[in-house]
Each structure stands twice: as structure tokens, then as C-alpha cells.
Protein backbone atom coordinates (compact mmCIF):
# COMPACT_ATOMS: atom_id res chain seq x y z
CA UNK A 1 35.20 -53.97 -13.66
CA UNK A 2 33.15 -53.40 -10.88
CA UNK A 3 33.68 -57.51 -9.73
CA UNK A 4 37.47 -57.33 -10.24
CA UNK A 5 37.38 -53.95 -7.82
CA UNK A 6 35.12 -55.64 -5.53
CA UNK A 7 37.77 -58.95 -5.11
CA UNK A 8 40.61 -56.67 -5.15
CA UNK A 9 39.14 -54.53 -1.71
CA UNK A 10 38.02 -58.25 -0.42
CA UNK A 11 41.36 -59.49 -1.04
CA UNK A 12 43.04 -56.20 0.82
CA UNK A 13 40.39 -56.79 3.73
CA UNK A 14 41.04 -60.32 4.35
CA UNK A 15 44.97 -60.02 4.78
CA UNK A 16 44.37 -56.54 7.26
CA UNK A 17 41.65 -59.40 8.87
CA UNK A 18 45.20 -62.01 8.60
CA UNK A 19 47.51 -59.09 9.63
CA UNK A 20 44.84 -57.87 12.70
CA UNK A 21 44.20 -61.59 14.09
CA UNK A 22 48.82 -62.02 13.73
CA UNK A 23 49.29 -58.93 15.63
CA UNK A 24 46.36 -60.09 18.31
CA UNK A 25 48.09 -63.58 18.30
CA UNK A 26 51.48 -61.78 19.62
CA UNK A 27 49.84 -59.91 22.03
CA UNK A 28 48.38 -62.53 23.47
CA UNK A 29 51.63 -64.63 23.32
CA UNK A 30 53.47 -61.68 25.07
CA UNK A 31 50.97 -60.92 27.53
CA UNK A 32 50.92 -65.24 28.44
CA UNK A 33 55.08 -65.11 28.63
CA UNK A 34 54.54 -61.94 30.78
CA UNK A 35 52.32 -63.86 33.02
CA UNK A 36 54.62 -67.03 33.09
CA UNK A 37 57.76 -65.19 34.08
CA UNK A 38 56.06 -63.32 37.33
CA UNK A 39 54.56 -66.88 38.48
CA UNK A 40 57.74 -68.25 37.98
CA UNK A 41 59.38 -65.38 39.56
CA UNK A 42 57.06 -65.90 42.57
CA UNK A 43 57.71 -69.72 42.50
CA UNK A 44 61.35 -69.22 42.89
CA UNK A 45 61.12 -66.54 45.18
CA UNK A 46 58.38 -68.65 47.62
CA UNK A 47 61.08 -72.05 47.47
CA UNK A 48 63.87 -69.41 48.25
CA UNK A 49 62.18 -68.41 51.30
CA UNK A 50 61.27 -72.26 52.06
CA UNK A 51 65.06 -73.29 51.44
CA UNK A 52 66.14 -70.51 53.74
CA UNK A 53 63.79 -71.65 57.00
CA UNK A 54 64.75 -74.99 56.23
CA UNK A 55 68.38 -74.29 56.34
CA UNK A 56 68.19 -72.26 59.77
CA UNK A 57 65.89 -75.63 61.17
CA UNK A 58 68.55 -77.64 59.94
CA UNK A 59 71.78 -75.42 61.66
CA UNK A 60 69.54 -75.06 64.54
CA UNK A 61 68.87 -78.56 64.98
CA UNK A 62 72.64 -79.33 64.74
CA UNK A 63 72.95 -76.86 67.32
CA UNK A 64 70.82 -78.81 69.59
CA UNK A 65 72.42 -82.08 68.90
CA UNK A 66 76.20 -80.41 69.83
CA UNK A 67 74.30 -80.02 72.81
CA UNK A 68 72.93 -83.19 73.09
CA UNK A 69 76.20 -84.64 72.22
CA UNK A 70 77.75 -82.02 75.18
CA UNK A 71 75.90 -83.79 78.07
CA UNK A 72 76.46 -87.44 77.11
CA UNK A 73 79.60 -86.63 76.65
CA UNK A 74 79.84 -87.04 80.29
CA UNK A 75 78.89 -90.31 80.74
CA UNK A 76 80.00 -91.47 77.13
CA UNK A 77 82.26 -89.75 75.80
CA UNK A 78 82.65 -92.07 72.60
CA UNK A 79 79.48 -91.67 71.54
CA UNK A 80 79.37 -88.11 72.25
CA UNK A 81 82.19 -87.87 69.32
CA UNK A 82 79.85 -89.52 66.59
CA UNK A 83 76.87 -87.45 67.75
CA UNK A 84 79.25 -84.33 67.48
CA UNK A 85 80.35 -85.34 63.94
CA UNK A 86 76.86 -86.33 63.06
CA UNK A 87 75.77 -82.61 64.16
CA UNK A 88 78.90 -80.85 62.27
CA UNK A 89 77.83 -82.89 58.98
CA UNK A 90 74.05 -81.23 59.53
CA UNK A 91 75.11 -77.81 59.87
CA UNK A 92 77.53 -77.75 57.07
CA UNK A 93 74.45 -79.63 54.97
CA UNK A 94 72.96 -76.04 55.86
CA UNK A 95 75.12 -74.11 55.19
CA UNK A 96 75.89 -75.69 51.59
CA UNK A 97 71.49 -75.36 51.36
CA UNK A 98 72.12 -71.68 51.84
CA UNK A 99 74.88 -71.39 49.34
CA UNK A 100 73.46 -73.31 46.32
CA UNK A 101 70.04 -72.07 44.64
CA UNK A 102 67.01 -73.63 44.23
CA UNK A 103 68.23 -74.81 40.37
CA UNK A 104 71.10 -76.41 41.87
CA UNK A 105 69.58 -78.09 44.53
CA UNK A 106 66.82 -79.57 42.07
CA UNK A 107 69.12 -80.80 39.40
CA UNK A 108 71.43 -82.58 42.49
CA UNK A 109 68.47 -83.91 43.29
CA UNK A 110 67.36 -85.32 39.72
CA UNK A 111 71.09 -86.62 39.48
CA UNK A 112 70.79 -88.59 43.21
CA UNK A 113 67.13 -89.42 41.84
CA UNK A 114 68.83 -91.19 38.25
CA UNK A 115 71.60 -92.92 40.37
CA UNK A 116 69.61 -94.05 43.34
CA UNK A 117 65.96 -94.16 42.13
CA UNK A 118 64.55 -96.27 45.11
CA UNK A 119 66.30 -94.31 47.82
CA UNK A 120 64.66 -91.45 46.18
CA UNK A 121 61.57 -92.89 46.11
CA UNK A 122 61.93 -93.73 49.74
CA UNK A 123 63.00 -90.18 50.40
CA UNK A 124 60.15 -89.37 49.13
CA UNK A 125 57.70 -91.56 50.58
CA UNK A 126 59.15 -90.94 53.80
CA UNK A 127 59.04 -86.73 53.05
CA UNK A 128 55.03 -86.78 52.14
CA UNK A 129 54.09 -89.18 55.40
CA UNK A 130 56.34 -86.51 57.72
CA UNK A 131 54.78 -83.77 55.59
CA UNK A 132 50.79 -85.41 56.10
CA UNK A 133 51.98 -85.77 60.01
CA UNK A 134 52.87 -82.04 60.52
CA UNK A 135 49.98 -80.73 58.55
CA UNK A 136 47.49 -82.96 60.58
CA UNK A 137 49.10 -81.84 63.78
CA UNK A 138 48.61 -78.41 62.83
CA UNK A 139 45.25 -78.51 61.77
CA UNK A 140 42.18 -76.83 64.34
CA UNK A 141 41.32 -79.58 66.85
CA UNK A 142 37.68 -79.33 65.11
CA UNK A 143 38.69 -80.41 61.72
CA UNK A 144 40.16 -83.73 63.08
């Protein structure tokens, strides 16, 4: 009897030991989606800032192309319409960055991306050599 008492408190161990190592198993799931969701939250809240400077660049650079367009209006004034045109079509790209999040802009992007995959690809080509260009620029002069 002694045996049969002996495999019944074995038996009762090994499911608190099954029980112990379920309940560590959702901790540790919890604590992981706990750590997801504030790097996530921090990912989306770092491109929110990025999408916001790079909407004011982009309104501020149409600004400076009205202007551009302002003084050769005087000698052209033909071109000085496309240029204008060309300048309203950035700042309302700017202000329709502002207005749509970062989910919307990535999905119009996967869309333009399925319909036009080597324009994307150029896009993107062209994006990383602009990006390698500014960060070089703005490196030290000693780590040239």
C-alpha cells in the first residue's frame, strides 16, 4: 500500500510540476505581448513624429517653389503656372501625409508597390541612395 500511496503523491506532484511550468508559460507569454505592444507603441509613435517633419519639409518646400514660381513669373509667366501647380500638388501631398496615419500610408504604399512593382523598386532605390547621401553629409568631417 505503501507503493500505490507513493505513485498516487508522485502522480499529484507531477501535474502541480504541469500546472506550475502552464502558469509560468502564461506569464511569460503576457509579460512578451506586454513588451511587444510598448515597442510597437514606440514604433508608431517614432514614424508619427517622422511623418509629421516630413510633411512640414514637404509644405515648406512647396512654399519655396510658389516662390520660385513668383519670380519667374516675371519673365515667364507660362512656366511660372506649371511650377505653381506643381507646388499646390506638393502641399496638398502634405497635407493628405498629415491627415492619413502611418497604417494608411503603408498599406497605399503596398497597394502602389503590387500595381507598380518596378516604380517602387525605383522609389526605393532612389530613397536609400538620397538617404546614404544625407547621412554621409552629416557625418563628423573625421569619420569621412
Amino acid at each position: 500500500m505503501d507503493t500505490t500511496q507513493e505513485r498516487e503523491r508522485a502522480s499529484a506532484a507531477g501535474g502541480d510540476s504541469a500546472q506550475n511550468f502552464s502558469a509560468m508559460a502564461d506569464d511569460a507569454k503576457a509579460t512578451a505581448r506586454e513588451a511587444a505592444s510598448h515597442v510597437v507603441d514606440e514604433t508608431r509613435d517614432f514614424a508619427e513624429t517622422q511623418k509629421q517633419a516630413g510633411a512640414d519639409n514637404m509644405a515648406r518646400f512647396g512654399q519655396a517653389v510658389h516662390g520660385a514660381a513668383d519670380q519667374l513669373g516675371k519673365e515667364l509667366p507660362q512656366a511660372a503656372g506649371f511650377i505653381h501647380s506643381a507646388a499646390d500638388s506638393l502641399q496638398g501631398a502634405a497635407s493628405a501625409m498629415r491627415e492619413r496615419s502611418i497604417e494608411d500610408l503603408a498599406a497605399g504604399f503596398r497597394d502602389f508597390a503590387r500595381r507598380q512593382p518596378a516604380a517602387a523598386f525605383a522609389g526605393a532605390v532612389l530613397a536609400g541612395f538620397a538617404l546614404a547621401r544625407f547621412l554621409k553629409s552629416s557625418s563628423p568631417r573625421g569619420e569621412r
